[in-house]
C-alpha atoms as a PDB file:
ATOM      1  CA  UNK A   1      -5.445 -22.821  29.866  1.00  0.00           C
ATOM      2  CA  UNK A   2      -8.058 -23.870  27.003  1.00  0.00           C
ATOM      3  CA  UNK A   3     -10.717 -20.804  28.109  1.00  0.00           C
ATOM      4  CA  UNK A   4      -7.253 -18.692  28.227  1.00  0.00           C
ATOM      5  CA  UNK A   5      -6.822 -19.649  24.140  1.00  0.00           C
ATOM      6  CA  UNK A   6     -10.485 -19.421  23.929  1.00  0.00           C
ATOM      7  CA  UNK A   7     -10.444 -15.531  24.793  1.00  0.00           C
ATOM      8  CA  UNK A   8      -7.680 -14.776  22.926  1.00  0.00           C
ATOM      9  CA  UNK A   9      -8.578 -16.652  19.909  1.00  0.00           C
ATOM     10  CA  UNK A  10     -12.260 -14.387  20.488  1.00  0.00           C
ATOM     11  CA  UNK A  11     -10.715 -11.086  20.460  1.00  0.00           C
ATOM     12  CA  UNK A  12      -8.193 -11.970  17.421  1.00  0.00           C
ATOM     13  CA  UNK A  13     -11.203 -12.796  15.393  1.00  0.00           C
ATOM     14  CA  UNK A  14     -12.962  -9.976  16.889  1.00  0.00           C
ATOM     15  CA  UNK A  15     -10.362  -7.273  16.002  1.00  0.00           C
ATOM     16  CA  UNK A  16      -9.880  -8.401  12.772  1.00  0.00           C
ATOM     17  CA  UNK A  17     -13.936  -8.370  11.990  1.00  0.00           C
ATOM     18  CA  UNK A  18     -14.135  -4.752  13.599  1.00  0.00           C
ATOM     19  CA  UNK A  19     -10.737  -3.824  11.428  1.00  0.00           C
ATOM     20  CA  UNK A  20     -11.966  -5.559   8.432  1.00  0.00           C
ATOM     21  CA  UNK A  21     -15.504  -3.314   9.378  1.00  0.00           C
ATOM     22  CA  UNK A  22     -13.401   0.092  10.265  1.00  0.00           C
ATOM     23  CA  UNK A  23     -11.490  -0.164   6.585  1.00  0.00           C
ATOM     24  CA  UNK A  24     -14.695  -0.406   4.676  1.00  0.00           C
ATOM     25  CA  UNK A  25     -16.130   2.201   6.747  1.00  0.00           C
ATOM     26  CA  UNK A  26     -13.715   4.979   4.986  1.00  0.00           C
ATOM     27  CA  UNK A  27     -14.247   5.823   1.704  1.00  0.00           C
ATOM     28  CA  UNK A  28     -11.155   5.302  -1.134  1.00  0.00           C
ATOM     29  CA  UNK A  29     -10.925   7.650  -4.058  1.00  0.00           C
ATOM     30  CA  UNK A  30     -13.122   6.628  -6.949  1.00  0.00           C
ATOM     31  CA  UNK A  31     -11.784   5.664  -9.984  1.00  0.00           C
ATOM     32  CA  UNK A  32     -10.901   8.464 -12.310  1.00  0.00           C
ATOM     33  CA  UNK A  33     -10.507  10.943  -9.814  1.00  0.00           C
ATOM     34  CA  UNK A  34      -7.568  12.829  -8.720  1.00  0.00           C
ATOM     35  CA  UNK A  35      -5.474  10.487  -6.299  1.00  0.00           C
ATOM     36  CA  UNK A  36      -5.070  12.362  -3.126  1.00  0.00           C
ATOM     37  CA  UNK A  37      -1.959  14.409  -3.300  1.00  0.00           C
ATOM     38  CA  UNK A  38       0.819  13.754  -0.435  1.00  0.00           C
ATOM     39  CA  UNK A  39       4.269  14.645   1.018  1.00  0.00           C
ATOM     40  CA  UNK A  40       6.255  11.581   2.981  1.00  0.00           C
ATOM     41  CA  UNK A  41       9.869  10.640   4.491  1.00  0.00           C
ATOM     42  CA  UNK A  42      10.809   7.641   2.586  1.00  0.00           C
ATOM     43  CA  UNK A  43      13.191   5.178   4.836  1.00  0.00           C
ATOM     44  CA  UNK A  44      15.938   6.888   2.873  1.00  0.00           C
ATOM     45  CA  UNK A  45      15.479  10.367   4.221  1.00  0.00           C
ATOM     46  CA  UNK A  46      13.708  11.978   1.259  1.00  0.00           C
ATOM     47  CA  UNK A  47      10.997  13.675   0.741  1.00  0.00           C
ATOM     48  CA  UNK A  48       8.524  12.068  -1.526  1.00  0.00           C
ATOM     49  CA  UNK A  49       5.616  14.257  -2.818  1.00  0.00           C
ATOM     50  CA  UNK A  50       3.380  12.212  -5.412  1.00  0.00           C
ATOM     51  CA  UNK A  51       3.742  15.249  -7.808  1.00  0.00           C
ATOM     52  CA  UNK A  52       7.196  13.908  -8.308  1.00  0.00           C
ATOM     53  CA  UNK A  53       5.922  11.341 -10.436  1.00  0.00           C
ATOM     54  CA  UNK A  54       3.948  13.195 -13.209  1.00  0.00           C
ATOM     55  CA  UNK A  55       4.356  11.305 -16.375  1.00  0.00           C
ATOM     56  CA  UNK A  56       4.743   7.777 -14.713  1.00  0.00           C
ATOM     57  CA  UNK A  57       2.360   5.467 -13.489  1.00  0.00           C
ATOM     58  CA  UNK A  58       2.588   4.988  -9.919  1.00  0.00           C
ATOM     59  CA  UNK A  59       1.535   1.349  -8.259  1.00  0.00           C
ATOM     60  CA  UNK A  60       0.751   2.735  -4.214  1.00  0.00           C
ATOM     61  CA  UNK A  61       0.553   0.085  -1.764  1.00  0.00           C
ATOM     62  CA  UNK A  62      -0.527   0.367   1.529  1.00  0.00           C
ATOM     63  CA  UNK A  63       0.519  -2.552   4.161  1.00  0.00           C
ATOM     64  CA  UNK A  64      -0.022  -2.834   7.727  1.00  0.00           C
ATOM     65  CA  UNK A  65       2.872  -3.665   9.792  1.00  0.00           C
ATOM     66  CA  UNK A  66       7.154  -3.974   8.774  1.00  0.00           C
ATOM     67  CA  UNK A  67       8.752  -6.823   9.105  1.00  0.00           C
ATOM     68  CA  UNK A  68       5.553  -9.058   9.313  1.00  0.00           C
ATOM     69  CA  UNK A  69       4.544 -12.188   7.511  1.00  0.00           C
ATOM     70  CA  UNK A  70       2.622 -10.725   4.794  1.00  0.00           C
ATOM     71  CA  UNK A  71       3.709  -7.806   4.302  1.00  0.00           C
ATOM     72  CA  UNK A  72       7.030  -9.318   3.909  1.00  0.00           C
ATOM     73  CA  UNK A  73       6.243 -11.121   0.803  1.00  0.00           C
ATOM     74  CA  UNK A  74       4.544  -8.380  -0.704  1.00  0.00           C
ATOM     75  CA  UNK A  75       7.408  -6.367  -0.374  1.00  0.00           C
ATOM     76  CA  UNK A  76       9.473  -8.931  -1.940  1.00  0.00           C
ATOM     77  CA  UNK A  77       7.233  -9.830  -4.595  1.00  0.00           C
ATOM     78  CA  UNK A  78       7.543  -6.268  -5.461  1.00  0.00           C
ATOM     79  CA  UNK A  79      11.192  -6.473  -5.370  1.00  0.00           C
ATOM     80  CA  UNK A  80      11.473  -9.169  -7.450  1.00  0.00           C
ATOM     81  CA  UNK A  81       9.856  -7.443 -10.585  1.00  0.00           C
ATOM     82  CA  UNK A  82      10.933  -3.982 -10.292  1.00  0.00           C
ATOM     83  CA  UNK A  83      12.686  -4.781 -13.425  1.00  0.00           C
ATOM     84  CA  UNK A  84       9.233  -5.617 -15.089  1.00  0.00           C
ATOM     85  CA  UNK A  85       7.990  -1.957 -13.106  1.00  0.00           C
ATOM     86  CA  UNK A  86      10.540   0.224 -14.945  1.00  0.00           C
ATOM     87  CA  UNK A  87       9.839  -1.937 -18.304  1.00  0.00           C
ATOM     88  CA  UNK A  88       6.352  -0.320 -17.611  1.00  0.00           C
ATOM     89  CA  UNK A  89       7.490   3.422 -16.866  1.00  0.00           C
ATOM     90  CA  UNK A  90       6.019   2.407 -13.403  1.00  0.00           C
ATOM     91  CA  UNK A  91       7.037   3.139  -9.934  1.00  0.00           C
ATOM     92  CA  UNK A  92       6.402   0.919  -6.480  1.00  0.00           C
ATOM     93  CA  UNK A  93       5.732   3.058  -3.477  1.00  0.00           C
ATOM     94  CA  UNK A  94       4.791   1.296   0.075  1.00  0.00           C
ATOM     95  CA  UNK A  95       3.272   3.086   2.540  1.00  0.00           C
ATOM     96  CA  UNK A  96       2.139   2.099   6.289  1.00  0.00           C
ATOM     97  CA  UNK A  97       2.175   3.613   9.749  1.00  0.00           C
ATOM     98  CA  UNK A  98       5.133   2.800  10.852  1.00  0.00           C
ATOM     99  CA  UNK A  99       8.495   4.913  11.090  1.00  0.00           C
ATOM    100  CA  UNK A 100      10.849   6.136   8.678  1.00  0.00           C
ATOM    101  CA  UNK A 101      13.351   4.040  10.667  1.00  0.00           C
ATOM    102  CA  UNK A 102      11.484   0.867  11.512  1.00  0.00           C
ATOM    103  CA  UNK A 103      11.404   1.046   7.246  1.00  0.00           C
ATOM    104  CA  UNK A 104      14.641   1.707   6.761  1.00  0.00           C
ATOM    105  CA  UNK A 105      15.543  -1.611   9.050  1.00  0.00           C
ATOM    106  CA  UNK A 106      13.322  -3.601   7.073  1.00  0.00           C
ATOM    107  CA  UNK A 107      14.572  -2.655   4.175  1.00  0.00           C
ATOM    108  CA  UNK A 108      18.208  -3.264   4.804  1.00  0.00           C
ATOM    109  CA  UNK A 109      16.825  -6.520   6.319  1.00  0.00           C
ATOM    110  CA  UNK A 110      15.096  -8.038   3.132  1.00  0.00           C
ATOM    111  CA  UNK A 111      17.406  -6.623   0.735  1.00  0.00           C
ATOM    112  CA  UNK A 112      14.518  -3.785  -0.251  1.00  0.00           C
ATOM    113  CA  UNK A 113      15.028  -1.020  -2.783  1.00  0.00           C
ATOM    114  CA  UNK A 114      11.828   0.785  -3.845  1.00  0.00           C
ATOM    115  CA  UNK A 115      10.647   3.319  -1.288  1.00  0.00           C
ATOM    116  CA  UNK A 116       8.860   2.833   1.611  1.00  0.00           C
ATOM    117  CA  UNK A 117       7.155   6.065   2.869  1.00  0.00           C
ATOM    118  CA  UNK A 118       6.105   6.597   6.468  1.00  0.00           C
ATOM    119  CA  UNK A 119       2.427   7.963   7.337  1.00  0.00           C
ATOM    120  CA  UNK A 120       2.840   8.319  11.142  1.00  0.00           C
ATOM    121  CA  UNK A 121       0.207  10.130  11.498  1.00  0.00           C
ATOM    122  CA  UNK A 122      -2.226   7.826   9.380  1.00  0.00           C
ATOM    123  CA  UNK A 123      -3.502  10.886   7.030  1.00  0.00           C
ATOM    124  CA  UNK A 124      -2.335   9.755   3.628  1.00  0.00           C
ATOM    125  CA  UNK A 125      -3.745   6.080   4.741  1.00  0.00           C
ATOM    126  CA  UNK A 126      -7.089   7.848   5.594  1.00  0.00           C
ATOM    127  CA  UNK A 127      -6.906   9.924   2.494  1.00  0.00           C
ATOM    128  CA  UNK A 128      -6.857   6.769   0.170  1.00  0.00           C
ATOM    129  CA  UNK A 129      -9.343   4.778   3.025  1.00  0.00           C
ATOM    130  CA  UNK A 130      -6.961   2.313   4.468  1.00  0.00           C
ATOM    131  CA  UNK A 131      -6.572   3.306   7.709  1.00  0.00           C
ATOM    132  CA  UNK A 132      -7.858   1.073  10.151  1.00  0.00           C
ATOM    133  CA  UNK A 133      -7.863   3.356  13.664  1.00  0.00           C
ATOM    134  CA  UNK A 134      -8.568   0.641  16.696  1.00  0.00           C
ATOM    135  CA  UNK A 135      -8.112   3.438  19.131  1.00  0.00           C
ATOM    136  CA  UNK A 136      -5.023   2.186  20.798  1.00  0.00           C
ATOM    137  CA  UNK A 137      -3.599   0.927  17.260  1.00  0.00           C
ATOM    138  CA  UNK A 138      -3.569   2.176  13.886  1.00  0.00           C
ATOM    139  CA  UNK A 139      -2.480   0.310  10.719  1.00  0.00           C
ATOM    140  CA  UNK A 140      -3.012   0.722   7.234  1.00  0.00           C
ATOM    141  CA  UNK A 141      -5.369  -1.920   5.798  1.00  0.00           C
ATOM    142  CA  UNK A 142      -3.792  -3.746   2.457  1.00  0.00           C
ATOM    143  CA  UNK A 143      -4.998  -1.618  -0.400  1.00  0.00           C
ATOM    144  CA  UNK A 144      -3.237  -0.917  -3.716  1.00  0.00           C
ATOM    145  CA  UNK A 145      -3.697   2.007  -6.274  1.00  0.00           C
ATOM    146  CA  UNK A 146      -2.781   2.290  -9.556  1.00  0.00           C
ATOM    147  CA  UNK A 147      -2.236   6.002 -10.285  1.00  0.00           C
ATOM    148  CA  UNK A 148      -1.925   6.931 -14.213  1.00  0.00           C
ATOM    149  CA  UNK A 149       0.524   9.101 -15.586  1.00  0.00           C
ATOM    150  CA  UNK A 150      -2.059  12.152 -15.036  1.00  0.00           C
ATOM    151  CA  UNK A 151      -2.051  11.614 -11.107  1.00  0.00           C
ATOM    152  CA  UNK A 152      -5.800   9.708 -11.763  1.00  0.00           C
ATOM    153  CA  UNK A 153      -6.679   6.526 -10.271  1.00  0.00           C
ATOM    154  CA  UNK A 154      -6.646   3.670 -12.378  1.00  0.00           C
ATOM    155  CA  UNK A 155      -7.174   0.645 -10.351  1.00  0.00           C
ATOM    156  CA  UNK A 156      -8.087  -0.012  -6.916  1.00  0.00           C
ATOM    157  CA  UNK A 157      -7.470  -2.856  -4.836  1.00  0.00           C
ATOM    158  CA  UNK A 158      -8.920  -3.193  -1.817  1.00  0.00           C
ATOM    159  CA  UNK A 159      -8.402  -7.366  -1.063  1.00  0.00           C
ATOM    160  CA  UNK A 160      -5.299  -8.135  -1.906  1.00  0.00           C
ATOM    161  CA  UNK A 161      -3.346 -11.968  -1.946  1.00  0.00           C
ATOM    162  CA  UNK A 162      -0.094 -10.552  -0.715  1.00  0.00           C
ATOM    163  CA  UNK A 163       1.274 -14.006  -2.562  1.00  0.00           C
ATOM    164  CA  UNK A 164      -0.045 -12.747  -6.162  1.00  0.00           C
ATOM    165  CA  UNK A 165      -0.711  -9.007  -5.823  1.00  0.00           C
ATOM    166  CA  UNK A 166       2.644  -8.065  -7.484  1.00  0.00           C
ATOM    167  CA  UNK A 167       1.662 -10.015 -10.473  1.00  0.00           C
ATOM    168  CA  UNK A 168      -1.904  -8.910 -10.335  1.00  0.00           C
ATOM    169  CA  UNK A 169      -0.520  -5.613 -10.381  1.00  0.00           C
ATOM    170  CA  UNK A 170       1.757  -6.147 -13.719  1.00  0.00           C
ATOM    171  CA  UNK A 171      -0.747  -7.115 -15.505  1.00  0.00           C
ATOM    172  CA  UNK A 172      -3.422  -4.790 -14.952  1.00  0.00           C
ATOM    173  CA  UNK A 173      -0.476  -2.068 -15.946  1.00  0.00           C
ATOM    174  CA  UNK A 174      -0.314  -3.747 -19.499  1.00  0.00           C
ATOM    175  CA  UNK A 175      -3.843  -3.653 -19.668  1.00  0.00           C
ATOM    176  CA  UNK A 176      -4.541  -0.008 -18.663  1.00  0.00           C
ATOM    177  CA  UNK A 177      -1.141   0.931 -20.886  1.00  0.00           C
ATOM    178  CA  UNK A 178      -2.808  -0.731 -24.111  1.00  0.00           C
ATOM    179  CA  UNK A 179      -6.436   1.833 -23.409  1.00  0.00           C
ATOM    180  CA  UNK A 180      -6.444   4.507 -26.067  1.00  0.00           C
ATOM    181  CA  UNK A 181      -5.209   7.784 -24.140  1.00  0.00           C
ATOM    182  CA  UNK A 182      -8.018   9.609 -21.514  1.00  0.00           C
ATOM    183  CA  UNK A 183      -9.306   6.266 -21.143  1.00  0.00           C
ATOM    184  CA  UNK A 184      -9.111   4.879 -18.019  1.00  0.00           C
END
């Protein structure tokens, strides 16, 4: 029984070095570029194309897995202040892997109301270099981008507390909001 732990606490560790290794291995959009463009089902059966939010900053999150520990309280976290997100002129979109219906059962679950945009096919994910491919599984890696009201990159996050991020997130808004215009 203990080598039985032993091996699986070895590969655990070992996918999450060769995960950690696979996400820094892609390259995310500088900042002040153009963030990658992108059409997506949202878990309420739209179509979301990021050109839809011209004029409004746009926090994108990518998260690895619905309905997981994490990723559960980021999500909420960014429930919680969505009021202080449309204070901003700011939008919350999640994106990860999974399906258009495994997000629409996870929001109905935990009571979620932003849009959550399925990337089945991992090519947005790779686009912004969060995709971690093990072969057999693909997730996105927990990265966050703060897109301006251009469609530029502002921010980047690419460790994220999942405890704090929301509120990490807030206030680097206020702080990019307050640059002069064109600076970023």
């Amino acid at each position: 029984m203990l080598r039985f732990l032993l091996f699986i606490l070895v590969v655990v560790v070992g996918v999450l070095l060769v995960s950690r290794w696979l996400s820094r291995s892609q390259t995310a959009p500088a900042i002040g570029s153009a963030a990658p463009g992108f059409t997506l089902p949202s878990q309420q059966g739209d179509v979301v194309n990021l050109k839809d939010f011209h004029g409004s900053w746009v926090v994108l999150y990518f998260y690895p897995k619905d309905m997981t520990p994490g990723c559960t309280q980021e999500a909420h976290n960014f429930q919680m202040d969505q009021a202080e997100y449309a204070e901003r002129h700011a939008v919350v979109l999640g994106v990860s892997v999974d399906s258009v219906d495994s997000h629409k059962k996870f929001c109905t679950k935990e009571g979620l109301n932003f849009k959550l945009l399925a990337d089945t096919n991992g090519r947005v994910s790779k686009a912004y270099g969060s995709l971690t491919n093990l072969g057999f599984v693909k997730f996105a890696a927990r990265h966050t981008f703060v897109i301006d009201p251009a469609g530029k990159i502002s921010k980047a996050y690419t460790s994220v507390n999942p405890a704090r991020h929301s509120q990490e997130v807030l206030a680097a808004l206020d702080q990019l909001q307050q640059q002069p215009s064109g600076v970023n």
